[in-house]
N, C-alpha and C. Protein backbone atom coordinates (compact mmCIF):
# COMPACT_ATOMS: atom_id res chain seq x y z
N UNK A 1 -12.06 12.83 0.42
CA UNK A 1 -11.24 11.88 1.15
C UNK A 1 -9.93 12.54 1.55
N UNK A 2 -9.56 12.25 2.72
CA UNK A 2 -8.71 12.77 3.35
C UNK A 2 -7.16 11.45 3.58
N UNK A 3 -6.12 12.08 2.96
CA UNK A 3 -5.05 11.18 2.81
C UNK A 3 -4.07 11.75 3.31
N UNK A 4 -2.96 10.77 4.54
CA UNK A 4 -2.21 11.46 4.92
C UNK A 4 -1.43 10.43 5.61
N UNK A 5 -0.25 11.18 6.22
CA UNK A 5 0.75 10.28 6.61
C UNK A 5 0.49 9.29 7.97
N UNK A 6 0.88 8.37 8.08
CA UNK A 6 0.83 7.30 9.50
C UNK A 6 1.34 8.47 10.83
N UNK A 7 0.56 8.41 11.21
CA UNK A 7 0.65 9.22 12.85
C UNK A 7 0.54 8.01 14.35
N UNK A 8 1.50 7.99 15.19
CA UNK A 8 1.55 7.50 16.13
C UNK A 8 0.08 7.03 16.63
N UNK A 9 -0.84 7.49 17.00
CA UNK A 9 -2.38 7.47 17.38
C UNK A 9 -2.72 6.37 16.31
N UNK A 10 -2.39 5.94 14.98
CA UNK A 10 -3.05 5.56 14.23
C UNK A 10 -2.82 3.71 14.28
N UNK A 11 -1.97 3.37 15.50
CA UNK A 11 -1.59 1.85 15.38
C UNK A 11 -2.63 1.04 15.60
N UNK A 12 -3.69 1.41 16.69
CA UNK A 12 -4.74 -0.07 17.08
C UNK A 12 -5.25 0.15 15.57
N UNK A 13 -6.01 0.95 14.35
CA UNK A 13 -6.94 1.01 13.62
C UNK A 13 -5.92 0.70 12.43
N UNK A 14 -4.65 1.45 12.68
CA UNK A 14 -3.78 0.83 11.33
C UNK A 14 -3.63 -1.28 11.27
N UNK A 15 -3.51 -1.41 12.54
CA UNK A 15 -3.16 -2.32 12.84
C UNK A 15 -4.42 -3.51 13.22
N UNK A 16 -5.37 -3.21 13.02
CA UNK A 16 -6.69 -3.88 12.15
C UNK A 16 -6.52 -4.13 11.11
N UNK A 17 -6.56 -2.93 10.09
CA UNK A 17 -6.52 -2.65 8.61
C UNK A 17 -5.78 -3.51 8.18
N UNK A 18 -4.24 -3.71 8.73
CA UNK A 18 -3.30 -4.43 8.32
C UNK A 18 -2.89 -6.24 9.01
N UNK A 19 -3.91 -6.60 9.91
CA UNK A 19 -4.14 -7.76 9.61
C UNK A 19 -5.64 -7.99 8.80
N UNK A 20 -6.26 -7.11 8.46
CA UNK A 20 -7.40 -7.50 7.48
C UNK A 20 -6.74 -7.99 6.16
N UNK A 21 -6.19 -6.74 6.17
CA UNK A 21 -5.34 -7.14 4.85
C UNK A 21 -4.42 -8.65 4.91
N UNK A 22 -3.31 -8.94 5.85
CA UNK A 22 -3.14 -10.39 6.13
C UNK A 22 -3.89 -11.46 5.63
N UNK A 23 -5.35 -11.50 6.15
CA UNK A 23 -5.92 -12.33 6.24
C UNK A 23 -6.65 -12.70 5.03
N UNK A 24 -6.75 -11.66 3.95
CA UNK A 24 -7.37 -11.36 3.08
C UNK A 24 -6.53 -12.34 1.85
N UNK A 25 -5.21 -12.50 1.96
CA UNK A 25 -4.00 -12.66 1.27
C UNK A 25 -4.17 -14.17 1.87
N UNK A 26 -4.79 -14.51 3.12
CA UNK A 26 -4.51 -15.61 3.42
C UNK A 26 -3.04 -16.53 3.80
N UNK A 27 -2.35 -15.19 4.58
CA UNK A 27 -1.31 -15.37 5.31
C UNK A 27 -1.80 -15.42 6.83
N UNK A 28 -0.91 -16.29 7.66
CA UNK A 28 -1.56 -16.40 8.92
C UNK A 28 -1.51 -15.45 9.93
N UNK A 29 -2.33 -15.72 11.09
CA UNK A 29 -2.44 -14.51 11.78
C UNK A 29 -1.08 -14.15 12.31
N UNK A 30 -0.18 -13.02 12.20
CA UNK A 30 0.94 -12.85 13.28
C UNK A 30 1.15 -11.28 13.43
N UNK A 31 0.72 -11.83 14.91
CA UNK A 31 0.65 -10.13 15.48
C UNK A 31 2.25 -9.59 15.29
N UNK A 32 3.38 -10.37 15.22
CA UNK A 32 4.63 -9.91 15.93
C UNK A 32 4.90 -9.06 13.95
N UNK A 33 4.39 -9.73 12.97
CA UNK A 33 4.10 -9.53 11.57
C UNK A 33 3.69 -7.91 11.64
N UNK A 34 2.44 -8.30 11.94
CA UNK A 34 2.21 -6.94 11.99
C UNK A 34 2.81 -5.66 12.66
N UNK A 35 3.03 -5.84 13.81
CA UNK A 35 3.54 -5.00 15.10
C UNK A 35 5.01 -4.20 14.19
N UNK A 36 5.80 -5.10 13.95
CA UNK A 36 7.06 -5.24 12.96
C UNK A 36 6.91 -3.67 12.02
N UNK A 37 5.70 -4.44 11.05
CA UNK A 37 5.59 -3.26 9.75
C UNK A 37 5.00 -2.25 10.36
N UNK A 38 4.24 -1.96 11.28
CA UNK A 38 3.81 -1.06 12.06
C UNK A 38 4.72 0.02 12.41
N UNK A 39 5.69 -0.65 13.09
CA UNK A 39 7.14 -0.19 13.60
C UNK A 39 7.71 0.87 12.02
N UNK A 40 8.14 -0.07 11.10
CA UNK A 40 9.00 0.42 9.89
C UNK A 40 8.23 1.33 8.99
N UNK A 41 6.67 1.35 9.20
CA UNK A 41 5.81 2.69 8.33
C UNK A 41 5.81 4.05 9.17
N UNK A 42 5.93 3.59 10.81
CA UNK A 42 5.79 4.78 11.63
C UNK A 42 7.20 5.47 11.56
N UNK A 43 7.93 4.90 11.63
CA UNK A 43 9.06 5.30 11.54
C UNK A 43 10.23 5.24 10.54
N UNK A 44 9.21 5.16 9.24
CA UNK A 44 9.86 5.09 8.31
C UNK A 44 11.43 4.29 7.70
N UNK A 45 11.23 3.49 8.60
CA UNK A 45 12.27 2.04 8.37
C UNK A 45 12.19 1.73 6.60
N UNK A 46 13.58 1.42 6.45
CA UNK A 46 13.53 0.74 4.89
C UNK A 46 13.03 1.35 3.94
N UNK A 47 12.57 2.82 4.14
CA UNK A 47 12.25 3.99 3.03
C UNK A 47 10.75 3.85 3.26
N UNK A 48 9.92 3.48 3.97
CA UNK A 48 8.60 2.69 3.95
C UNK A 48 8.15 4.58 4.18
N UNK A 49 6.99 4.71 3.37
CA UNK A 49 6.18 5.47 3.75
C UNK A 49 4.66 5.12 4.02
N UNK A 50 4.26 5.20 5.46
CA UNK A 50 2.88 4.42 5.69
C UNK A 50 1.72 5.53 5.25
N UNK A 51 0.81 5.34 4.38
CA UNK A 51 -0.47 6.15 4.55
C UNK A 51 -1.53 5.88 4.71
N UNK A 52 -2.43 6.72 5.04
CA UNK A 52 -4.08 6.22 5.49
C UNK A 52 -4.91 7.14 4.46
N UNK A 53 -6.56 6.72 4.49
CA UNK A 53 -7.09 7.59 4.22
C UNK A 53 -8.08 7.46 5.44
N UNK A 54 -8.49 8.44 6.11
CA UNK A 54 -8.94 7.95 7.58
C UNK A 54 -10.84 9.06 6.94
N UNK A 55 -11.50 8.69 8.07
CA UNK A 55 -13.05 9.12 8.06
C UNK A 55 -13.30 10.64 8.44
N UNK A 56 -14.22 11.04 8.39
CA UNK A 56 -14.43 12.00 9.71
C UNK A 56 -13.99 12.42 10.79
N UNK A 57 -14.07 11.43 11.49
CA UNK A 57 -13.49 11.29 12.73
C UNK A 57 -11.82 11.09 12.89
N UNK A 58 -11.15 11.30 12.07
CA UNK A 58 -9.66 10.79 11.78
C UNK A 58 -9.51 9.96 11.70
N UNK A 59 -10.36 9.08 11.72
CA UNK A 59 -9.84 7.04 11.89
C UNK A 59 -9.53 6.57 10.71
N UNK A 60 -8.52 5.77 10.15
CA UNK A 60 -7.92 5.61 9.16
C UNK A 60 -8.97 4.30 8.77
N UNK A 61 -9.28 4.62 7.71
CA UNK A 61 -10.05 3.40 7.24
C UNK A 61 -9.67 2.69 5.83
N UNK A 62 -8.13 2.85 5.51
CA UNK A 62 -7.86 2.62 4.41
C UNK A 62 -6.42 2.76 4.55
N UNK A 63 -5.40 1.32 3.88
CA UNK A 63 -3.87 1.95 4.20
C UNK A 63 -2.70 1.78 2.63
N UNK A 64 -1.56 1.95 2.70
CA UNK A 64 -0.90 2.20 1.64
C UNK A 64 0.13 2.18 2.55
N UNK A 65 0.84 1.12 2.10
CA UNK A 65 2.63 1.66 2.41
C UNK A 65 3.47 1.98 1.12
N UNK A 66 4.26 2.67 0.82
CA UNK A 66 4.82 2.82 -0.27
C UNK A 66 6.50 2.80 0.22
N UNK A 67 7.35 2.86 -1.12
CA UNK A 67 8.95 3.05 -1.15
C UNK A 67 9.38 3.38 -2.50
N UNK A 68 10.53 4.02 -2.36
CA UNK A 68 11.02 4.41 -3.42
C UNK A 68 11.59 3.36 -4.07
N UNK A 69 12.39 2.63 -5.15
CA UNK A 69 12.96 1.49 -5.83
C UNK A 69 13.77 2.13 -6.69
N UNK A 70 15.33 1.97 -7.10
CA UNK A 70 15.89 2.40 -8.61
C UNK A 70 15.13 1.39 -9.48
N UNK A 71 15.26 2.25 -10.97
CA UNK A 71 14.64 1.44 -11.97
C UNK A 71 16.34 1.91 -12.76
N UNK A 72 16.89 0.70 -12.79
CA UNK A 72 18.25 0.74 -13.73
C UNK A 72 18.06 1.24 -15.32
N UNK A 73 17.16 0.05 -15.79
CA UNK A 73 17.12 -0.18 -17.12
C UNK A 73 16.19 1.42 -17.64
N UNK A 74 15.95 2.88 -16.65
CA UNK A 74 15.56 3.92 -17.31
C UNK A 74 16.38 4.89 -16.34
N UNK A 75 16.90 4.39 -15.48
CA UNK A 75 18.14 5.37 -14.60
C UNK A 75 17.32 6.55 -14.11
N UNK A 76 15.64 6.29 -13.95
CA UNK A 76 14.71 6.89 -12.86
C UNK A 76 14.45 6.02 -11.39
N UNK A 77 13.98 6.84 -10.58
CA UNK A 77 13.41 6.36 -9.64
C UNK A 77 11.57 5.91 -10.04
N UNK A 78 11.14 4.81 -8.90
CA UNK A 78 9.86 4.46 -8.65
C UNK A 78 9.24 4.41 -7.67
N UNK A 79 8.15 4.12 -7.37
CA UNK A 79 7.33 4.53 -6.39
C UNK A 79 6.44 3.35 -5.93
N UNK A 80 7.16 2.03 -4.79
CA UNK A 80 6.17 0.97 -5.50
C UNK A 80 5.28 0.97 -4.15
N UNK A 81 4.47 0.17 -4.37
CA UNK A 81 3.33 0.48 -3.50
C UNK A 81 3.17 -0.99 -2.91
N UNK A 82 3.71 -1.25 -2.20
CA UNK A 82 3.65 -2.62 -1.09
C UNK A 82 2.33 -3.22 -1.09
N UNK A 83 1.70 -2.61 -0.06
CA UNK A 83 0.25 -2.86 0.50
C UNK A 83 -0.88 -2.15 0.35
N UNK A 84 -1.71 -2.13 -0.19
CA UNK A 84 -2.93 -1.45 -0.16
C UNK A 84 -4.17 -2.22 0.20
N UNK A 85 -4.95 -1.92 1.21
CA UNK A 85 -6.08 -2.50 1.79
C UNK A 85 -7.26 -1.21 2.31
N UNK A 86 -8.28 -1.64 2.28
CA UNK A 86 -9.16 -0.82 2.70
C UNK A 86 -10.33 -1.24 3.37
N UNK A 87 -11.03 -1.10 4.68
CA UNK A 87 -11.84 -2.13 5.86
C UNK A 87 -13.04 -2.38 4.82
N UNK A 88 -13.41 -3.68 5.16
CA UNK A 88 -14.75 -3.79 4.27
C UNK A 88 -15.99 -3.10 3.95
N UNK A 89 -16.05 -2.38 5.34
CA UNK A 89 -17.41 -1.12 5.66
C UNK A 89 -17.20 0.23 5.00
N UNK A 90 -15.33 0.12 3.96
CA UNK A 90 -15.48 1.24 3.66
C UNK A 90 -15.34 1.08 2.03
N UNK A 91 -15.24 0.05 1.66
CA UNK A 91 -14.96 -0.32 0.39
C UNK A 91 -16.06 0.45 -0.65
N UNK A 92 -15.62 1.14 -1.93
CA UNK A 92 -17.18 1.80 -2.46
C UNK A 92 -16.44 3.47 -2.29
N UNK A 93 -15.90 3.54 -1.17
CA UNK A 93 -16.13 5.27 -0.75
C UNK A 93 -15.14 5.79 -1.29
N UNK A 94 -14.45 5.44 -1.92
CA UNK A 94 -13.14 6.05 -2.70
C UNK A 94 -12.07 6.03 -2.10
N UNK A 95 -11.72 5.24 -0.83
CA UNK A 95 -10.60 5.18 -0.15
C UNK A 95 -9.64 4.97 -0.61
N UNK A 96 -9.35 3.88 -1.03
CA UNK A 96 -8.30 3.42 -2.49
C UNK A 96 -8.04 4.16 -3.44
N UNK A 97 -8.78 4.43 -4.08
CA UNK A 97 -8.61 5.84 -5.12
C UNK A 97 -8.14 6.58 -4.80
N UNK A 98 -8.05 7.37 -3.61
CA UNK A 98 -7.65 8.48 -2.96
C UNK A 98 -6.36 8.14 -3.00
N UNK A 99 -6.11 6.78 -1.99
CA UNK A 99 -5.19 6.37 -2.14
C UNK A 99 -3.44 6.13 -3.20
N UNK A 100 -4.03 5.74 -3.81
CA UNK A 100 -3.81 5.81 -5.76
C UNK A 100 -3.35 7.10 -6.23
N UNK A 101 -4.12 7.87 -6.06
CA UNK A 101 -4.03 9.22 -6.25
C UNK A 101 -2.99 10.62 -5.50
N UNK A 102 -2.98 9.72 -4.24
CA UNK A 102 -1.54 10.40 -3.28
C UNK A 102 -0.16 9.88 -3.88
N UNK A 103 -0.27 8.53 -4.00
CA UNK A 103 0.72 7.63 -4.47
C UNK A 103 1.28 8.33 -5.71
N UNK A 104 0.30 8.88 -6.44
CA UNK A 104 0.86 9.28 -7.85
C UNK A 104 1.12 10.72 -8.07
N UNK A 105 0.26 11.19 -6.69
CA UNK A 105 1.35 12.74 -6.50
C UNK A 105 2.89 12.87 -5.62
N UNK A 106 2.99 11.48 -5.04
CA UNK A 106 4.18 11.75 -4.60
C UNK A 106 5.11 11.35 -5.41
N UNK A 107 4.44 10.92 -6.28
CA UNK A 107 6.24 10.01 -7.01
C UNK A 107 6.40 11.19 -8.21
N UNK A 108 5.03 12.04 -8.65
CA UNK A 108 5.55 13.06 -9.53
C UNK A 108 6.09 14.19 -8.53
N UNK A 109 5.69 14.13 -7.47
CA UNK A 109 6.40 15.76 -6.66
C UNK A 109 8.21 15.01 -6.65
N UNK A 110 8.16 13.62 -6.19
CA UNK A 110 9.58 13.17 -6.01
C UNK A 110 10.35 12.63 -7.31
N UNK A 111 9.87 13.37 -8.33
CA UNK A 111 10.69 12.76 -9.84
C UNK A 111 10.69 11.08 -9.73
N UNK A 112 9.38 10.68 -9.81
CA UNK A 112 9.82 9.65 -9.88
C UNK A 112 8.69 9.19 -10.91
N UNK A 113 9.51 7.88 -12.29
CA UNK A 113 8.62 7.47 -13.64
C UNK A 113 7.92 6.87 -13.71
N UNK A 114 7.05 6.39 -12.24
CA UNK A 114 5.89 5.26 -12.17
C UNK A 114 5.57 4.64 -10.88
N UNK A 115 4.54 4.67 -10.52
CA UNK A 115 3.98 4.09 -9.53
C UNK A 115 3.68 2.54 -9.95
N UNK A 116 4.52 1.39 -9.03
CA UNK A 116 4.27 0.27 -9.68
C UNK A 116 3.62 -0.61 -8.28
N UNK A 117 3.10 -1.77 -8.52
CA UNK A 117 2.46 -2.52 -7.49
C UNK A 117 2.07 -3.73 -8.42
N UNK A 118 1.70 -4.86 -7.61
CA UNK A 118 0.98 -6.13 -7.97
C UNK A 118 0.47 -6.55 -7.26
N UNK A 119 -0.68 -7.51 -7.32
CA UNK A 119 -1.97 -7.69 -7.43
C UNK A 119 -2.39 -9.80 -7.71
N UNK A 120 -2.91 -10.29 -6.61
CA UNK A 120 -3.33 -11.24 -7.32
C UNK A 120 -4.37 -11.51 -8.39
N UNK A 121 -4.34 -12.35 -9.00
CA UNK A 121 -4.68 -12.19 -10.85
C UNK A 121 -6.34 -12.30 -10.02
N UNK A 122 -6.60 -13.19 -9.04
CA UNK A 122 -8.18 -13.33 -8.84
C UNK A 122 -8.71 -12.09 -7.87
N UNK A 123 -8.06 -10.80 -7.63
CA UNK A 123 -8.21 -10.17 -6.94
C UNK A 123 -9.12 -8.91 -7.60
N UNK A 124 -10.62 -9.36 -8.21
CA UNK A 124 -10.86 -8.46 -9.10
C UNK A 124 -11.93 -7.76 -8.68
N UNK A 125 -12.15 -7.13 -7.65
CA UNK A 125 -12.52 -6.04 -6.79
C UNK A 125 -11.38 -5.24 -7.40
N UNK A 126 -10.63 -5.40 -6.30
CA UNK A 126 -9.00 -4.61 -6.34
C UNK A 126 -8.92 -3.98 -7.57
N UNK A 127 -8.87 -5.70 -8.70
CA UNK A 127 -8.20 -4.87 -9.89
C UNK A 127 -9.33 -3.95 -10.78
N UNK A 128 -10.36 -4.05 -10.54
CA UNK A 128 -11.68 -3.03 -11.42
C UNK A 128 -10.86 -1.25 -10.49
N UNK A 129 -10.64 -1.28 -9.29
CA UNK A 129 -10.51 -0.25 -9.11
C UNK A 129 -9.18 0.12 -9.69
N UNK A 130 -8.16 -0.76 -9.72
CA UNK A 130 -7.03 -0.31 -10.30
C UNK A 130 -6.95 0.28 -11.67
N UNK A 131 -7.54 -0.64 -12.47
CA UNK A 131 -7.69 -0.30 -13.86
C UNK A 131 -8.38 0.81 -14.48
N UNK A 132 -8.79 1.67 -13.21
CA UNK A 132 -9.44 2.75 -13.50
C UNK A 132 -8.08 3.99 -13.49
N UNK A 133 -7.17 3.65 -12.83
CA UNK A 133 -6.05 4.58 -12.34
C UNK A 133 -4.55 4.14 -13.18
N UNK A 134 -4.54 2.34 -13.65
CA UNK A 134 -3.11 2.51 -14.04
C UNK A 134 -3.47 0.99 -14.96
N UNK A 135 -2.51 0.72 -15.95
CA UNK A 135 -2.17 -0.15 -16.69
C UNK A 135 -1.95 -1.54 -16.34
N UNK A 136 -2.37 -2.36 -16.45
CA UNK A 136 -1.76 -4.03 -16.02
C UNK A 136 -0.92 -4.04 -17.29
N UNK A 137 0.34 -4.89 -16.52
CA UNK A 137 1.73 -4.48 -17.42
C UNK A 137 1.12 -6.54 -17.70
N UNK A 138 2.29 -6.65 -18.69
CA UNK A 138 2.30 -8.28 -19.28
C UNK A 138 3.45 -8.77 -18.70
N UNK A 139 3.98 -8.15 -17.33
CA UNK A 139 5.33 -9.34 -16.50
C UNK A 139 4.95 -9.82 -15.66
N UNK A 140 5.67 -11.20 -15.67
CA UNK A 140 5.12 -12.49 -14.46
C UNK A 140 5.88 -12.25 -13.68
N UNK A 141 5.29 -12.41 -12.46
CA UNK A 141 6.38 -12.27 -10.94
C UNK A 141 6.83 -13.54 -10.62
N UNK A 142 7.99 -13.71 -10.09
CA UNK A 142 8.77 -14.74 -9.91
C UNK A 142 9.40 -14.33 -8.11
N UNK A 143 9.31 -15.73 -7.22
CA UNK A 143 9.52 -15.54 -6.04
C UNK A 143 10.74 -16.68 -5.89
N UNK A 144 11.94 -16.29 -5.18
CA UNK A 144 13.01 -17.05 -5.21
C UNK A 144 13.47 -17.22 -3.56
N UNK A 145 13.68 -18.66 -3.14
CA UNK A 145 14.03 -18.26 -1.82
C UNK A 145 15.00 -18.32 -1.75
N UNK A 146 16.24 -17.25 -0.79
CA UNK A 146 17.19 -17.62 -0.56
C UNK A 146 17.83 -19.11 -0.64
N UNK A 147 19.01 -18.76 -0.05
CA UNK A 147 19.97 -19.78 0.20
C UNK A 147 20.30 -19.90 1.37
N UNK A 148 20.15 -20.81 2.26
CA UNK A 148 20.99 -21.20 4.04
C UNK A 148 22.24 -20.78 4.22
């Protein structure tokens, strides 16, 4: 498997991948959503690093955005991993893994103490492959909305 950075060429197929993923989450369709993060992985907006793991043919059939995060309470850096999705026709082929596996060479090439991400609890495709690569920690996520 072949893993590598978001390349200009890669938006109509990234940009499948990443309303599959949308839809998957059961957030609604929004192209302007997508188009947006499209924008900030290609061009690395907000520290975003976009990756693929693409086929044969170069076609990305698998994606990963990642960013760096301070971790205060160990005064290292982290490596968290936003989004990970992979097209249904390719699920099985190690795309994700691969995936996983870039993720965790960049945060050791970039000194950094952990690749972190979350996961819905019924998402257990996902998590059989995860648990092959990293730990389910025991913290609850908490979502707060601003203030007007």
């Amino acid at each position: 498997m072949i893993v590598r950075i978001v390349e200009p060429g890669d938006q109509s197929a990234w940009a499948e991948l990443y309303a599959g993923y949308r839809a998957f989450y059961r957030l609604p369709d929004d192209p302007v959503a997508v188009s947006t993060t499209w924008q900030w992985v290609r061009d690395g907006e907000h520290g975003l690093v976009g990756l693929v793991t693409v086929d044969d043919d170069n076609v990305p059939i698998a994606l990963a955005n990642v960013r760096w995060f301070a971790r205060p309470s160990s005064a290292t850096m982290g490596l968290y991993l936003d989004d990970l999705f992979t097209a249904p026709e390719a699920r099985g082929s190690g795309a994700a893994s691969a995936l996983l596996k870039h993720a965790a060479e960049l945060a050791g090439e970039g000194g950094g103490s952990v690749v972190r991400w979350i996961t819905a609890a019924d998402n257990a495709t996902a998590r059989s492959v995860y648990d092959t690569h990293a730990a389910a920690t025991p913290w609850v996520t908490y979502d707060m909305k601003p203030t007007a």
